[in-house]
PDB file of N, CA and C in Angstrom:
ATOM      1  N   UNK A   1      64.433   5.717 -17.206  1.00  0.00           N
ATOM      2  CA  UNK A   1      64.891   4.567 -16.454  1.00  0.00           C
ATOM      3  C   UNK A   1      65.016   4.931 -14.985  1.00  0.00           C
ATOM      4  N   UNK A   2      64.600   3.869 -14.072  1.00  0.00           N
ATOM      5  CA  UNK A   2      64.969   3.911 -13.001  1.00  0.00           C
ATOM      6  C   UNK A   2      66.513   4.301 -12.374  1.00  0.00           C
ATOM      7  N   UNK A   3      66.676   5.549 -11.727  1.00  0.00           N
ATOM      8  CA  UNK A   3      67.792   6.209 -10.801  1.00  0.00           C
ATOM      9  C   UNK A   3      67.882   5.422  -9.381  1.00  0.00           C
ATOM     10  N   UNK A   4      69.082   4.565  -9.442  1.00  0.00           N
ATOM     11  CA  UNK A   4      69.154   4.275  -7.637  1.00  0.00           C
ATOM     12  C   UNK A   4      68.994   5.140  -6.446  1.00  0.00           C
ATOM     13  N   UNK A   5      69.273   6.225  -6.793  1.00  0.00           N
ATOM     14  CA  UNK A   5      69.528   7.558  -5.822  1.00  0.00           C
ATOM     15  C   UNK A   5      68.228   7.885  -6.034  1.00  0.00           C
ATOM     16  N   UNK A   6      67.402   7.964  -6.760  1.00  0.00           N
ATOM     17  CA  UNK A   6      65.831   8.349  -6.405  1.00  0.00           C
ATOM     18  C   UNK A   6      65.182   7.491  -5.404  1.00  0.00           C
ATOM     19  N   UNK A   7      63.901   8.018  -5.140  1.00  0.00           N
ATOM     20  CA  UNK A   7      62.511   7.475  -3.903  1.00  0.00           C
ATOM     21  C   UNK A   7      61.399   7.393  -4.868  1.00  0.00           C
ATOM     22  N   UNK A   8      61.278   6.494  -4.758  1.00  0.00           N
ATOM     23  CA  UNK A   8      59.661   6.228  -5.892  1.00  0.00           C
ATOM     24  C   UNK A   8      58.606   6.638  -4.275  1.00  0.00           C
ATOM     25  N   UNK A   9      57.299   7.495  -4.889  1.00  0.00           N
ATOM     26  CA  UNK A   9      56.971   8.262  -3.472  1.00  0.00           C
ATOM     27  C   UNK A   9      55.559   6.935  -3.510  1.00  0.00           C
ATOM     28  N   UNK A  10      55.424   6.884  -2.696  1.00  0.00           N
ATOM     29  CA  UNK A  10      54.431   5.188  -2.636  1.00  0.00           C
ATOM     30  C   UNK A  10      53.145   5.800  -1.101  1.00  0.00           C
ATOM     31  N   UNK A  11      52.344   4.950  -1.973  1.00  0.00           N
ATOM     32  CA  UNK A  11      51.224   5.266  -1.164  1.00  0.00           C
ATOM     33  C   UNK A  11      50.514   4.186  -1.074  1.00  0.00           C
ATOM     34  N   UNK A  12      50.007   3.808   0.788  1.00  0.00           N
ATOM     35  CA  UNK A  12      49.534   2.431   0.745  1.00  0.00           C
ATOM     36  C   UNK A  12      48.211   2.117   0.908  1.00  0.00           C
ATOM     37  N   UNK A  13      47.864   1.182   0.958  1.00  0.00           N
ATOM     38  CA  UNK A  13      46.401   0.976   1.310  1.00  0.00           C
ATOM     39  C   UNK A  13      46.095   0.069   2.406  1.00  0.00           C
ATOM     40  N   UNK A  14      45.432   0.469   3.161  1.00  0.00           N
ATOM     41  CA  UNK A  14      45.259   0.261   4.794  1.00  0.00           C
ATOM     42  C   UNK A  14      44.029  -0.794   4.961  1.00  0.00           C
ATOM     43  N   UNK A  15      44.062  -2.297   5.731  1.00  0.00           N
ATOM     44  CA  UNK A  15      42.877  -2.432   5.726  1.00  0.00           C
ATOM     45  C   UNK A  15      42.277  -1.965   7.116  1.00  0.00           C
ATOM     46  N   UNK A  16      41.097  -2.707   7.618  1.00  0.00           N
ATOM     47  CA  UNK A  16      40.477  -2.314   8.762  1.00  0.00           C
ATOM     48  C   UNK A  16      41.218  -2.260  10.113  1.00  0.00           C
ATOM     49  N   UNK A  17      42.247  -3.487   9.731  1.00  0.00           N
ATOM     50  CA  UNK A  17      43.026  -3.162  11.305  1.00  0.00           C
ATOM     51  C   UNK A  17      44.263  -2.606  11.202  1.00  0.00           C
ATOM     52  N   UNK A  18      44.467  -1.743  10.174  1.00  0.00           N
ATOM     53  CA  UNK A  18      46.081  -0.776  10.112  1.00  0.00           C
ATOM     54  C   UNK A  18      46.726  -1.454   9.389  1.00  0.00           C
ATOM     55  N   UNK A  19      46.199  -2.898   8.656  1.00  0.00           N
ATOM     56  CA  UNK A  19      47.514  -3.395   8.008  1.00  0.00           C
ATOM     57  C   UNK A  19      48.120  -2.969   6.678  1.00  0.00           C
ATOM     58  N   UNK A  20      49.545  -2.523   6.014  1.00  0.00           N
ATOM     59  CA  UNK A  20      49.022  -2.424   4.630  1.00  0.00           C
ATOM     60  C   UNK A  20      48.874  -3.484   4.084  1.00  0.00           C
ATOM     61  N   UNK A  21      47.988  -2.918   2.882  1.00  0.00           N
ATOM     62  CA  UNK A  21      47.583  -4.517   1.462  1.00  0.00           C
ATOM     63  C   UNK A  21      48.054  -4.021   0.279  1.00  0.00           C
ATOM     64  N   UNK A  22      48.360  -3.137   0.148  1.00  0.00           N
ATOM     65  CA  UNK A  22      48.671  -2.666  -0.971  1.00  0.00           C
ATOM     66  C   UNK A  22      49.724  -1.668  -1.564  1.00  0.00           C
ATOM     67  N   UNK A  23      50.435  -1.012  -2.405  1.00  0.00           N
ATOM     68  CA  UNK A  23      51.061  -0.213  -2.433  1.00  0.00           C
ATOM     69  C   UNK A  23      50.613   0.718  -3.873  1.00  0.00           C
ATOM     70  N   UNK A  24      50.232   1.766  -3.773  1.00  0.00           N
ATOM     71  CA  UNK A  24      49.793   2.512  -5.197  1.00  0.00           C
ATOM     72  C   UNK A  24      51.293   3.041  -5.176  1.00  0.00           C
ATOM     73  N   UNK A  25      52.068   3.387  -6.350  1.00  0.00           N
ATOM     74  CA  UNK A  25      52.583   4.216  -6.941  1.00  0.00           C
ATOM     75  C   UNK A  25      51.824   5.052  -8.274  1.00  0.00           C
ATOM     76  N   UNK A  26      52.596   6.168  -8.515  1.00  0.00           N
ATOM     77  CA  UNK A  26      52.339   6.775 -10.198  1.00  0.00           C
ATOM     78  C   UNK A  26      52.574   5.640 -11.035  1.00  0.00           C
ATOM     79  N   UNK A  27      51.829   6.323 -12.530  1.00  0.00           N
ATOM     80  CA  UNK A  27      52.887   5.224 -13.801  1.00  0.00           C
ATOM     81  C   UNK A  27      53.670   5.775 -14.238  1.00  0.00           C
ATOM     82  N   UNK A  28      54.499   6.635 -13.884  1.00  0.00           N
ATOM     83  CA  UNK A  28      55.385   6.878 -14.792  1.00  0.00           C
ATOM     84  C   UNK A  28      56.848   5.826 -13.607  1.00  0.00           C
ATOM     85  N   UNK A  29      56.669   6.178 -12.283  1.00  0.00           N
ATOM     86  CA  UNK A  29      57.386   5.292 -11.587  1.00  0.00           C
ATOM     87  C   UNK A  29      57.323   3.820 -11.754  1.00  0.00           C
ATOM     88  N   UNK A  30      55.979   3.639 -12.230  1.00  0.00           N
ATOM     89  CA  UNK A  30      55.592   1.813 -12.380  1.00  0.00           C
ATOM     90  C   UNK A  30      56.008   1.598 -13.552  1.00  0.00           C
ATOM     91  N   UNK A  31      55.932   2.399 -14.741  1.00  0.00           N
ATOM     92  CA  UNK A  31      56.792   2.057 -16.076  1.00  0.00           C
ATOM     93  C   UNK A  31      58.491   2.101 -15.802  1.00  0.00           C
ATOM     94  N   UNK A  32      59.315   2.751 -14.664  1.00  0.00           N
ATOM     95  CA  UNK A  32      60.840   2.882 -14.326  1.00  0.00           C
ATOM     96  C   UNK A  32      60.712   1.617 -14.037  1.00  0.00           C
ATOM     97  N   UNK A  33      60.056   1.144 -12.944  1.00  0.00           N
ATOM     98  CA  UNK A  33      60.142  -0.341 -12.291  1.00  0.00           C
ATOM     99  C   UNK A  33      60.356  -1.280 -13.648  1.00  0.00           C
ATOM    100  N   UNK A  34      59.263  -1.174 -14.683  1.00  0.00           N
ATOM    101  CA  UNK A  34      58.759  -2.148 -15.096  1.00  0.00           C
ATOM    102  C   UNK A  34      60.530  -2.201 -16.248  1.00  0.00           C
ATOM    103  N   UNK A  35      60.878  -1.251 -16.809  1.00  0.00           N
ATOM    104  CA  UNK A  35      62.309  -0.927 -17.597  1.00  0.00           C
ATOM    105  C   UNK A  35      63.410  -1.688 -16.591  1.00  0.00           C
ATOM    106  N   UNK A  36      62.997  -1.357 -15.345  1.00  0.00           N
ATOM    107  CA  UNK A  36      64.672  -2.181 -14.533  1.00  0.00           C
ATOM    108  C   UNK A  36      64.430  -2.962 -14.633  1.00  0.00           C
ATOM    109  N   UNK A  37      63.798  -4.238 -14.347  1.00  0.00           N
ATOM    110  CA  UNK A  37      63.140  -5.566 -14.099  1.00  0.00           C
ATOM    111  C   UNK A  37      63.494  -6.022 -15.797  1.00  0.00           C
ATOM    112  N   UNK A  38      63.072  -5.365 -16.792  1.00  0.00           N
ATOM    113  CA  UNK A  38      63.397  -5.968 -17.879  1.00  0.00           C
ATOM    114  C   UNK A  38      65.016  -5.723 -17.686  1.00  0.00           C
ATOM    115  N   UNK A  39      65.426  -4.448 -17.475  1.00  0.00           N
ATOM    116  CA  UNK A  39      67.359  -4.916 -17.972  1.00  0.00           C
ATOM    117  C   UNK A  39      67.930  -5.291 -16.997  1.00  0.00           C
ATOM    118  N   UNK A  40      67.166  -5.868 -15.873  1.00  0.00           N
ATOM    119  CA  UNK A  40      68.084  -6.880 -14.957  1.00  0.00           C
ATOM    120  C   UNK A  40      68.055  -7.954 -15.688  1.00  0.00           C
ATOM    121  N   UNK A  41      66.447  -8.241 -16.084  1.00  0.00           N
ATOM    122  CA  UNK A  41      66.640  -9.810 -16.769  1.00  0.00           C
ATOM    123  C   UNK A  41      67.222 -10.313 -18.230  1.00  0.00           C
ATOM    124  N   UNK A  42      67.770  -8.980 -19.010  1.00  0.00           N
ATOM    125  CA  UNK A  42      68.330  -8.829 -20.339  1.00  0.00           C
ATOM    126  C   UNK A  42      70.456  -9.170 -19.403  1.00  0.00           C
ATOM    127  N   UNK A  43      70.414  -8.614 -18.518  1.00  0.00           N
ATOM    128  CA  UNK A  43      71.613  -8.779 -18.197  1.00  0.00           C
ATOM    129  C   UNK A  43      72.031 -10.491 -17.064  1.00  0.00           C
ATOM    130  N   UNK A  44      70.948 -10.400 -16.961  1.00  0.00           N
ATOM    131  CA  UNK A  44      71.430 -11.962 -16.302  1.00  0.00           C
ATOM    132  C   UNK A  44      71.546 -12.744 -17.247  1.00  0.00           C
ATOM    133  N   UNK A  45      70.572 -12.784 -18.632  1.00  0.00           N
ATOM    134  CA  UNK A  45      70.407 -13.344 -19.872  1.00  0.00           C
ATOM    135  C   UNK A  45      71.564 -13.587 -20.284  1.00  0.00           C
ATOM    136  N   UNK A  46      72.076 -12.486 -20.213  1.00  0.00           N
ATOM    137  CA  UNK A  46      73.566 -12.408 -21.126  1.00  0.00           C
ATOM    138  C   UNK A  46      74.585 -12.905 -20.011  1.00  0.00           C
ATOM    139  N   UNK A  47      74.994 -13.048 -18.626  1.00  0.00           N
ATOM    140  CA  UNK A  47      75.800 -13.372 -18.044  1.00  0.00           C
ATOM    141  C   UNK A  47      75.637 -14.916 -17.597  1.00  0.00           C
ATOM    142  N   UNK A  48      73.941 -15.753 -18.046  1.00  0.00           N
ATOM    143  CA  UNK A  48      74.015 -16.982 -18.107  1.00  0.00           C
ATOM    144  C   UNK A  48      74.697 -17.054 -19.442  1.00  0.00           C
ATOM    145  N   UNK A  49      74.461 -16.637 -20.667  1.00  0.00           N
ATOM    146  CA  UNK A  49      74.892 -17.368 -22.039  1.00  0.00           C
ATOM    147  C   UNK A  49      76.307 -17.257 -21.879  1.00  0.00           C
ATOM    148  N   UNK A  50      77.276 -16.094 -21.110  1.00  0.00           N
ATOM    149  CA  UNK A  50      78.573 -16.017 -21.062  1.00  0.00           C
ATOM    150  C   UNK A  50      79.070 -17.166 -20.530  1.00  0.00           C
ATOM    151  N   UNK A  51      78.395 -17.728 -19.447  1.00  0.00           N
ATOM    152  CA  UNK A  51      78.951 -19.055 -18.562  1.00  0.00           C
ATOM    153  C   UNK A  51      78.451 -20.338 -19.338  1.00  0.00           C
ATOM    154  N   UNK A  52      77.391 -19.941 -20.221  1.00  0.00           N
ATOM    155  CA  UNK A  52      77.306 -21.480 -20.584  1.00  0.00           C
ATOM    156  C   UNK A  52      77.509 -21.720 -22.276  1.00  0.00           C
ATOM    157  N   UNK A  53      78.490 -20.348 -22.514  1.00  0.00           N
ATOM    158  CA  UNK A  53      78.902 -20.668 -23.784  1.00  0.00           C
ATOM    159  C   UNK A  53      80.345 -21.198 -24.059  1.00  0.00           C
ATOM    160  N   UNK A  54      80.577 -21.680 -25.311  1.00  0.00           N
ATOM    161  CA  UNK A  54      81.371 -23.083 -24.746  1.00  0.00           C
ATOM    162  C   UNK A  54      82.932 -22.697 -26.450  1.00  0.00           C
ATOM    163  N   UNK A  55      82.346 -21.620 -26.957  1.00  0.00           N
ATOM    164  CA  UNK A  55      82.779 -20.946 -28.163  1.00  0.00           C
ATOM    165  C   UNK A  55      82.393 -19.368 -28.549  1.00  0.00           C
ATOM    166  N   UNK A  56      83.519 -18.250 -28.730  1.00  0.00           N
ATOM    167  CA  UNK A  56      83.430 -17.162 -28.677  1.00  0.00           C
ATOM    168  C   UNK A  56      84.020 -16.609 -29.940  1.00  0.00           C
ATOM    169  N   UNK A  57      83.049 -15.985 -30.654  1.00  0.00           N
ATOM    170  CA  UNK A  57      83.730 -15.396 -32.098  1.00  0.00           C
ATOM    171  C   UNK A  57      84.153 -13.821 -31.884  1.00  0.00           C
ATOM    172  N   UNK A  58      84.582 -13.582 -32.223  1.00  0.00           N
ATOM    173  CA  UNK A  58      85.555 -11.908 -31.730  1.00  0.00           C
ATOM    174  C   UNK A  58      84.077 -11.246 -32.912  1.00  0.00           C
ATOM    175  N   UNK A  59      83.720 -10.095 -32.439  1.00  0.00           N
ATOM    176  CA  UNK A  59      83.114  -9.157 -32.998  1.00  0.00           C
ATOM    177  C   UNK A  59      83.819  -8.909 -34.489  1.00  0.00           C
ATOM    178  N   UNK A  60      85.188  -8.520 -34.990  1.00  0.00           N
ATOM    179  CA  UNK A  60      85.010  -8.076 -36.077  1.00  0.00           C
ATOM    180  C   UNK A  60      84.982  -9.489 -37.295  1.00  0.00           C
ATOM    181  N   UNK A  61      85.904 -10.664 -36.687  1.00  0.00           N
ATOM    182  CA  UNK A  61      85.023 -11.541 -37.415  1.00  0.00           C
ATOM    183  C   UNK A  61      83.443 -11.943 -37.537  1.00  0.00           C
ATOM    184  N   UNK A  62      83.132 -11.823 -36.803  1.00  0.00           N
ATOM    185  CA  UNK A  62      81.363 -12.122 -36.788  1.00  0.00           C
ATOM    186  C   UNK A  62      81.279 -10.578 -37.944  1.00  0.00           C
ATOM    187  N   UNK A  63      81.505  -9.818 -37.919  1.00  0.00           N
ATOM    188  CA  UNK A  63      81.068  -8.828 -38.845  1.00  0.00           C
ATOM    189  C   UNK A  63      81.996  -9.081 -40.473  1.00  0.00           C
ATOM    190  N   UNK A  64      82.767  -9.539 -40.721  1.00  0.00           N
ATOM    191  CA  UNK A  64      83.246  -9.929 -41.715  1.00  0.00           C
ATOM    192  C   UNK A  64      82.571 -10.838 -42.247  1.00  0.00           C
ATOM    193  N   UNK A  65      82.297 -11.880 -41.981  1.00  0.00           N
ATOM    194  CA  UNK A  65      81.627 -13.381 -42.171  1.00  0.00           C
ATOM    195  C   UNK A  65      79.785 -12.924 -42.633  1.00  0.00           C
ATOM    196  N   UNK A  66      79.433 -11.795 -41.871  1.00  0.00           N
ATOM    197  CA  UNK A  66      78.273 -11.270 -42.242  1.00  0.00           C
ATOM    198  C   UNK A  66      77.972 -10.926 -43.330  1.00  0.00           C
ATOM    199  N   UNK A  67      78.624 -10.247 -44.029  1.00  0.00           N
ATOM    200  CA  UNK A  67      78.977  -9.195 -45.271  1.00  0.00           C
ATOM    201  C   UNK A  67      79.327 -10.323 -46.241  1.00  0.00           C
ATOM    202  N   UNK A  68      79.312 -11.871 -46.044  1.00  0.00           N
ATOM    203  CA  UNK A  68      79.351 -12.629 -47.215  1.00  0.00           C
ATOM    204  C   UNK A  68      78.094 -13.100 -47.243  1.00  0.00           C
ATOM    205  N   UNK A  69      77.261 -13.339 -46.404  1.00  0.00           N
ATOM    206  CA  UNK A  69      76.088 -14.395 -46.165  1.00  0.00           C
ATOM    207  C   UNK A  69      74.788 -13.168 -46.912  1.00  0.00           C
TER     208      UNK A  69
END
């Protein structure tokens, strides 16, 4: 997983008049990216359903109620 305190080391691609167009990284840095991006969006997931849930079952009932079904 992606470390905040790390530098993903990036390398760009230049066109004719100096501009960059591009950015290469490694994959093992583009697979870190690709892991944060998913558990940012697993955690916003869960902090929309917190605000737009409207009923909350306590964990060990939800696990009691399981064990009959």
């Amino acid at each position: 997983m992606l470390n905040t305190n790390e530098s993903i080391k990036t390398k760009y691609l230049i066109d004719e008049k100096g501009h960059k167009t591009a950015v290469v990284i490694n994959l093992k840095d583009y697979k870190s990216l690709l892991q944060f991006i998913e558990d940012l969006e697993d955690a916003n997931d869960i902090l929309k359903a917190e605000k737009e849930a409207t009923k909350f079952t306590p964990y060990e009932k939800f696990r009691q109620r399981k064990r009959y079904l």
